[in-house]
Protein backbone atom coordinates (compact mmCIF):
# COMPACT_ATOMS: atom_id res chain seq x y z
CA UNK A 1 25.05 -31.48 -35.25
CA UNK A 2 25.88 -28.18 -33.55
CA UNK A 3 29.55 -28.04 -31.76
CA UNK A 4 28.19 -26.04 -29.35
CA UNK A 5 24.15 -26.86 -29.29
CA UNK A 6 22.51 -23.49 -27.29
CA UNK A 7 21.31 -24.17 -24.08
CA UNK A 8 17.42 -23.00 -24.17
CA UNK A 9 15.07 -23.68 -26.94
CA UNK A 10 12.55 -21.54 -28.55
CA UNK A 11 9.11 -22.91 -29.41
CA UNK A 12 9.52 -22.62 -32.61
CA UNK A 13 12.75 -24.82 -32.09
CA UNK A 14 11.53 -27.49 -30.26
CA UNK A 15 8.41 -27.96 -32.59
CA UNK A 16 11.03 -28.47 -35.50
CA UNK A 17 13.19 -30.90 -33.06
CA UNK A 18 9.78 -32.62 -32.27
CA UNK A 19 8.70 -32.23 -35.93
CA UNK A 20 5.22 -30.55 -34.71
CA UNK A 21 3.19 -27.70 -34.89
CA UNK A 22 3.92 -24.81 -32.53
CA UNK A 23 0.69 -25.30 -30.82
CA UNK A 24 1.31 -29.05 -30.46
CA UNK A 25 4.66 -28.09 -28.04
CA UNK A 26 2.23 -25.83 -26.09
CA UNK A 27 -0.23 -28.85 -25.78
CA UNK A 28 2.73 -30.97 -24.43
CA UNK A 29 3.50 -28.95 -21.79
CA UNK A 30 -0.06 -28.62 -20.28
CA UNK A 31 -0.80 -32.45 -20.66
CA UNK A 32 2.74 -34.39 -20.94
CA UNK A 33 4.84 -32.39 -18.56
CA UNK A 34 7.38 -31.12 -21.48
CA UNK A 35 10.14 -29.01 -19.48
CA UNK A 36 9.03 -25.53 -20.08
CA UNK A 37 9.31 -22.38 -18.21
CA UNK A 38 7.73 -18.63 -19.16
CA UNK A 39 9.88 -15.76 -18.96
CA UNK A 40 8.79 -12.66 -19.76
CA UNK A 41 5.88 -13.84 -21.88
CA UNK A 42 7.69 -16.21 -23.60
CA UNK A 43 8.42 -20.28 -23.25
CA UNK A 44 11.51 -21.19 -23.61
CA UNK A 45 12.96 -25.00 -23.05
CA UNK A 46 16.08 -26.32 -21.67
CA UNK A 47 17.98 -27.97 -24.12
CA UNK A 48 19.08 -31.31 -21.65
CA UNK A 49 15.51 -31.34 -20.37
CA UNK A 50 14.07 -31.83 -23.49
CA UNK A 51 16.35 -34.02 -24.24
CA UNK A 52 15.70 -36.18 -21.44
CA UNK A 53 11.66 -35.80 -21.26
CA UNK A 54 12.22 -37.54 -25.14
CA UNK A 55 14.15 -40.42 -23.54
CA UNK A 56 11.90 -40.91 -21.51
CA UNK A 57 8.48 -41.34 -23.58
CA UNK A 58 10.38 -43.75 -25.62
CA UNK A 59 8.40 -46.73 -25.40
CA UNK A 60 10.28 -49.68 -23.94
CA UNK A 61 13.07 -47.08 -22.46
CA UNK A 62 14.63 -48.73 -19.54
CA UNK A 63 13.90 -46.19 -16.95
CA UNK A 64 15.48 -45.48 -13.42
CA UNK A 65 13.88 -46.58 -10.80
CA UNK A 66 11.94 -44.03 -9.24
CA UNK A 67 13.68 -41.52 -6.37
CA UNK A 68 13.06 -39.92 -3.33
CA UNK A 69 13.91 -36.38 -5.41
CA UNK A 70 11.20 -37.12 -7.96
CA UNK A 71 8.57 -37.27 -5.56
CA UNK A 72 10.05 -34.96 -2.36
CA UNK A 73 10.60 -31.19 -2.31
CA UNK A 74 12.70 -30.02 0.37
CA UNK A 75 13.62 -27.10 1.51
CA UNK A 76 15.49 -25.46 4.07
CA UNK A 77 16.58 -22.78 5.92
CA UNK A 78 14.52 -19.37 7.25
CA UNK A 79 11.69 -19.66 9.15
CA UNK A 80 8.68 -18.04 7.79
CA UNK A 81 4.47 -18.69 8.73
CA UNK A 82 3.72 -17.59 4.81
CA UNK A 83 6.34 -19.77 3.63
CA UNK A 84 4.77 -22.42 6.00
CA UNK A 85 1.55 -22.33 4.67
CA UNK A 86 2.42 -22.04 1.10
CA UNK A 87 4.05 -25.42 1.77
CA UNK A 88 0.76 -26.52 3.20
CA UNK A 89 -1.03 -25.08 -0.17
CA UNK A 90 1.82 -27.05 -2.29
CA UNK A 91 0.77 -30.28 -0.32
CA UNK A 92 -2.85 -30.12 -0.86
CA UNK A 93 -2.66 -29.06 -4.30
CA UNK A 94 -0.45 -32.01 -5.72
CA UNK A 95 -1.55 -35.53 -4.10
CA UNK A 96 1.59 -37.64 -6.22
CA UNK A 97 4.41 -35.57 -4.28
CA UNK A 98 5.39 -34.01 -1.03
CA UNK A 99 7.15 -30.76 0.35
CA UNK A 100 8.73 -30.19 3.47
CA UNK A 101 10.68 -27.72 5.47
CA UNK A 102 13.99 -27.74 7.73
CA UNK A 103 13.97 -25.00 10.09
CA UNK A 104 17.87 -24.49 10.02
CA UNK A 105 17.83 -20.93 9.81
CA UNK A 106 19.39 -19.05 6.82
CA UNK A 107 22.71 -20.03 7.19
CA UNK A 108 21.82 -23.60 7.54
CA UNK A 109 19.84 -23.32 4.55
CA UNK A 110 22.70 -22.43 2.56
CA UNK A 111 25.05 -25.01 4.22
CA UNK A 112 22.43 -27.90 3.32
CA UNK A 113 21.54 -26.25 -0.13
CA UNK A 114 25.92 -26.66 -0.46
CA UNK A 115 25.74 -30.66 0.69
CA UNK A 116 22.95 -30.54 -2.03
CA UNK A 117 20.57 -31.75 0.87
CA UNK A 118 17.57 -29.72 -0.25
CA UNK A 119 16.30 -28.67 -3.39
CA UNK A 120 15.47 -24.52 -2.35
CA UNK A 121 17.19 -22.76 0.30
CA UNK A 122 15.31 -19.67 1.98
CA UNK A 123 17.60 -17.16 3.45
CA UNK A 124 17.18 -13.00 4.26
CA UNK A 125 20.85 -11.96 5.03
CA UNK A 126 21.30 -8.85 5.09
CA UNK A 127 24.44 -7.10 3.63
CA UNK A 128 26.49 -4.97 5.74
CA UNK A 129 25.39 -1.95 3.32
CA UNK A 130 22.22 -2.61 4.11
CA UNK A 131 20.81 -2.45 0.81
CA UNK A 132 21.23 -6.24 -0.38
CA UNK A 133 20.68 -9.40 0.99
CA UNK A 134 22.06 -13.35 0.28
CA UNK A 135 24.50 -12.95 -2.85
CA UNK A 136 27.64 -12.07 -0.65
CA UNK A 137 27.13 -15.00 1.61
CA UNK A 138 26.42 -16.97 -1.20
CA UNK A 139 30.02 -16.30 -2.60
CA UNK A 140 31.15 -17.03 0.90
CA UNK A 141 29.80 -20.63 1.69
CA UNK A 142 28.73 -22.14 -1.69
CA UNK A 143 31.49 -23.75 -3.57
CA UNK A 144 30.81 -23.77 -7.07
CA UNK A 145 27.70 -21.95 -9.39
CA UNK A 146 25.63 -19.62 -7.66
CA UNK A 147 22.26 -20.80 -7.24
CA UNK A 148 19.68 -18.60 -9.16
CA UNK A 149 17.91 -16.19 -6.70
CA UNK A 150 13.65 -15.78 -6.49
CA UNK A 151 11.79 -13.61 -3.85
CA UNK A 152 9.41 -15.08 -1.84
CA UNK A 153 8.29 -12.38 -0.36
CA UNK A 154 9.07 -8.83 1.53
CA UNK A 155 7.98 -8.89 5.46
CA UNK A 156 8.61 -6.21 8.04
CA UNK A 157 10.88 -7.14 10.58
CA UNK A 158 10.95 -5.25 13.92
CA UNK A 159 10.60 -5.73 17.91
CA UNK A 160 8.16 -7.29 19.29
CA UNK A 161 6.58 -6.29 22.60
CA UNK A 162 3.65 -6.80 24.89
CA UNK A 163 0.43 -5.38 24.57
CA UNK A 164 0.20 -1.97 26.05
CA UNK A 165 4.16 -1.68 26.06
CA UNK A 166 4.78 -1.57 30.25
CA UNK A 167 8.40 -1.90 29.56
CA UNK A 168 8.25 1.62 27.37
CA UNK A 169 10.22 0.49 24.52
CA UNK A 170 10.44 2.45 21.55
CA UNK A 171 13.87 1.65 19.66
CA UNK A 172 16.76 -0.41 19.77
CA UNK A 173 18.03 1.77 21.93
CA UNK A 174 15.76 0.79 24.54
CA UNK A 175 16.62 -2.56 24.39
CA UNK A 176 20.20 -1.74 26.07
CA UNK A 177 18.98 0.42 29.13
CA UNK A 178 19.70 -2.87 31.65
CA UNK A 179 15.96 -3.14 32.52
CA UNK A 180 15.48 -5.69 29.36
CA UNK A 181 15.26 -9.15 29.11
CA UNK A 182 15.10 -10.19 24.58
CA UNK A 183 14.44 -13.42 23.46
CA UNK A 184 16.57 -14.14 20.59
CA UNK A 185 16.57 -16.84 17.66
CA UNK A 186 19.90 -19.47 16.80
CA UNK A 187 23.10 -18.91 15.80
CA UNK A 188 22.87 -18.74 12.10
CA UNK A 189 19.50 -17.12 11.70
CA UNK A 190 18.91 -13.66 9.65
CA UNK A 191 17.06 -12.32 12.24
CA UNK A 192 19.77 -12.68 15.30
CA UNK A 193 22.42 -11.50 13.00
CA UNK A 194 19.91 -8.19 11.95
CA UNK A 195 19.58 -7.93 16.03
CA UNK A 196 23.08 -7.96 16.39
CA UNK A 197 23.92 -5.64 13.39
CA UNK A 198 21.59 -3.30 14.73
CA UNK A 199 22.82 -2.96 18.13
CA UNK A 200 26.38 -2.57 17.18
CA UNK A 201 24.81 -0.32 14.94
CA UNK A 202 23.39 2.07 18.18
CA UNK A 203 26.76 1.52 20.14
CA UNK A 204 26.38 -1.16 22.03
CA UNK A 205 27.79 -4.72 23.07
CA UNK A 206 25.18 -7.58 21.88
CA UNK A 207 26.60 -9.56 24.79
CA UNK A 208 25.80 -7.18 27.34
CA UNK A 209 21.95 -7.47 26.56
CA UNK A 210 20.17 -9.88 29.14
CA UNK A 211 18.71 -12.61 26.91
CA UNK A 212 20.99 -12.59 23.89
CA UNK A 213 22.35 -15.79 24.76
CA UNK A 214 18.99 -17.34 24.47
CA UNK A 215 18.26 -19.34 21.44
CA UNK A 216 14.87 -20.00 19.44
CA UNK A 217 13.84 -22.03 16.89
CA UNK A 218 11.30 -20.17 15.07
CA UNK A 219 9.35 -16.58 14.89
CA UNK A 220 6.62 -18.05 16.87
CA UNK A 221 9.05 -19.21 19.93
CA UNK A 222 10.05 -15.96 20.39
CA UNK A 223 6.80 -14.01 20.13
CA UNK A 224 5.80 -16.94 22.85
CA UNK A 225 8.13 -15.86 25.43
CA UNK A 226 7.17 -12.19 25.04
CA UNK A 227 3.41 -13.49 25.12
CA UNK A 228 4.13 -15.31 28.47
CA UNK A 229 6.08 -12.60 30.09
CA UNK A 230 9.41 -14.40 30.41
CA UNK A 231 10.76 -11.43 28.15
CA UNK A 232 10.07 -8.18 27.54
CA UNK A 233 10.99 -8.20 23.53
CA UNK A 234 11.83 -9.72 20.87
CA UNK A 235 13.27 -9.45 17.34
CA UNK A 236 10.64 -10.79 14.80
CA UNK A 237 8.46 -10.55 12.27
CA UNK A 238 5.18 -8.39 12.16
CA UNK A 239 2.72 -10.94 10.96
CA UNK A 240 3.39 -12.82 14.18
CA UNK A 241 2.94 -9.82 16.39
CA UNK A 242 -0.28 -9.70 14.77
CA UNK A 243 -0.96 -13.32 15.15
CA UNK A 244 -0.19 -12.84 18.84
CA UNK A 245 -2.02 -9.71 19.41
CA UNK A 246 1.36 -8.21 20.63
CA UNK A 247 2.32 -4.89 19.09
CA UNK A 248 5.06 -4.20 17.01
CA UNK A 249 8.28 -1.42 16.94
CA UNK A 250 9.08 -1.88 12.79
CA UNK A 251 12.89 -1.66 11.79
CA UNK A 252 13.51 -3.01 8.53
CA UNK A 253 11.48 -4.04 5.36
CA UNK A 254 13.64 -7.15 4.00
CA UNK A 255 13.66 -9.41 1.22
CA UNK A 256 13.60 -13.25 1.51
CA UNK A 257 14.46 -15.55 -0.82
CA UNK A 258 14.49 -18.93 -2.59
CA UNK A 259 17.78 -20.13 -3.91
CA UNK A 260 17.39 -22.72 -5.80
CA UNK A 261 20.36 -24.46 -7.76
CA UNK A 262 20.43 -23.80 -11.65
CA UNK A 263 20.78 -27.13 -12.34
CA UNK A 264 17.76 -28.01 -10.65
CA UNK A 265 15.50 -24.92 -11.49
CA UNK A 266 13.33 -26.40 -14.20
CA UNK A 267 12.56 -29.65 -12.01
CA UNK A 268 8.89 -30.58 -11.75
CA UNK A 269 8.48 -29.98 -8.25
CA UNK A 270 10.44 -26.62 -8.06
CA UNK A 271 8.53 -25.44 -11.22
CA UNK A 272 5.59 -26.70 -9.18
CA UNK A 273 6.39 -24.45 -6.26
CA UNK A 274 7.18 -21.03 -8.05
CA UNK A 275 3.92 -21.66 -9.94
CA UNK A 276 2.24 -21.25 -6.91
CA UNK A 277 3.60 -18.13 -6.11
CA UNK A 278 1.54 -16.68 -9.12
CA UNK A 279 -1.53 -18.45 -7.96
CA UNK A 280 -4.45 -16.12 -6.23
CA UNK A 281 -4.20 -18.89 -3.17
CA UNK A 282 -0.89 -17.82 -2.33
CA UNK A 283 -2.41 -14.09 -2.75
CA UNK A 284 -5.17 -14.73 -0.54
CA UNK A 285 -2.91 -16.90 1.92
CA UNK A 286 -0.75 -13.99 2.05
CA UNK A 287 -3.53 -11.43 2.68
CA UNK A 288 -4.16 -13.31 6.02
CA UNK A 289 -1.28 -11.80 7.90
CA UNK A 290 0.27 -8.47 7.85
CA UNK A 291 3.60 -7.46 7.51
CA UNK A 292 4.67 -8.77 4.06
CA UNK A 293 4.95 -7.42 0.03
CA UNK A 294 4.56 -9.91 -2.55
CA UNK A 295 5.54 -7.45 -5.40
CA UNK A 296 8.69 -9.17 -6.33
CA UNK A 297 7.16 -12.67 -5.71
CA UNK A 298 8.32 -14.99 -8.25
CA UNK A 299 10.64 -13.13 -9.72
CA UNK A 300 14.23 -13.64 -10.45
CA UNK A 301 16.75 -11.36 -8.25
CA UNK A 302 20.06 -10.60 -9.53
CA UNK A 303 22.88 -8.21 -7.38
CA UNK A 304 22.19 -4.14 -7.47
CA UNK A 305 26.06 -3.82 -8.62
């Protein structure tokens, strides 16, 4: 035996571990669930995983009782209607096991993803550079590995304002002239801390502006209260502007994220989820609102420097 064993497999490895043909370990992960994942073209196989999935096809094995974690995704964290639905798509398309979603807002998600209460996080916060998002907070509240980092998605993030725009806004600027009431999202949320980056940003005291105060749980709530009149704008998302039929000032294109512990990445149910993300019902889920890029969708992040 190896002192130090590697920690992925090839197939060509774990056909000789398995004593099979190469095309046998591609047959076991299709029909036996064998831990696999493809990067880059390629399979390759956690070491402990395969190690495990053997244990546990030995006949007689006296297995676990089954958990809440082998049969429950959850994740937590940033708010988003694709995300939403693609949760919807996961449920429909596996009947033995169920997803679903805290709305705790980013920094929630990576508080619960730290207490190891969900299995993905989803968080879009922004670095102060403006060019990254999630990896310095990450350093900041997780104790321990970093989680491994996959886009969801890109979406458009701007203000949103009523049809027609009576209040003639046309920047952030506008926000601050003292004629303004905002609806604004929780504490913790990527989207109240872009609003308040952004006004510092222009020169001017977030406290000051009538309505920052006010907290909401979700995209929708906000795009409500603009809808209804009791505010003039909010900061949100495009594809619920759209949904709304409200219009739309854009001020950032941002990324959001899964982060999903390394530990955990080649679970079932999480390699369930980021399959999805490849499948053209995600695509066409997607293509039903504006405002968002899947181009990076799937794919493994890592920090610019």
């Amino acid at each position: 035996m190896h002192e130090n064993p590697k920690t992925f497999l090839s197939t060509r490895e774990v056909a000789e571990l398995l004593d099979v043909n190469e095309k046998v370990v591609y047959s076991l992960i299709s029909e036996k669930g064998l831990p696999a994942c493809k990067v880059t073209g390629k399979w390759i196989f956690p070491r402990h995983l395969v190690e495990k999935w053997i244990e546990n096809h030995v006949l007689n094995y006296p297995s676990e009782s089954p958990t809440t974690s082998s049969t429950l995704l959850v994740i937590a964290g940033s708010n988003d209607p694709l995300l939403e639905r693609t949760i919807a798509l996961f449920n429909n398309t596996y009947d033995d096991t169920l997803a679903v979603f805290g709305s705790t807002g980013s920094l929630g998600g990576l508080k619960a993803l730290s207490r190891k209460q969900c299995q993905i996080a989803t968080s879009h916060l922004m670095h102060s550079d403006e060019e990254e998002y999630n990896f310095a907070y990450l350093e900041e509240v997780l104790d321990g590995p970093l989680p491994a980092v996959v886009n969801f998605c890109f979406r458009e993030q701007g203000i949103i304002i009523a049809r027609g725009n009576p209040k003639n806004i046309n920047s952030i600027e506008s926000l601050a002239n003292g004629e303004i009431r905002i609806a604004n999202r929780q504490k913790g949320t990527g989207t109240r801390l872009l609003l308040e980056h952004e006004l510092k940003k222009a020169g001017f005291d977030p406290a000051r502006i009538d309505g920052f105060e006010s907290e909401f749980p979700t995209h929708l709530a906000v795009g409500l209260e603009v809808l209804s009149g009791r505010a003039d704008a909010a900061m949100g998302i495009k594809a619920i502007a759209t949904l709304l039929n409200l219009e739309f000032i854009p001020i950032k294109k941002e990324r959001y994220d899964l982060l999903i512990p390394k530990d955990r990445f080649f679970d079932r149910l999480i390699q369930r989820f980021l399959g999805l993300l490849q499948d053209k019902n995600f695509k066409e889920l997607a293509s039903t609102f504006e405002g968002y890029d899947l181009t990076m969708s799937g794919k493994m992040v890592f920090p610019s420097k």
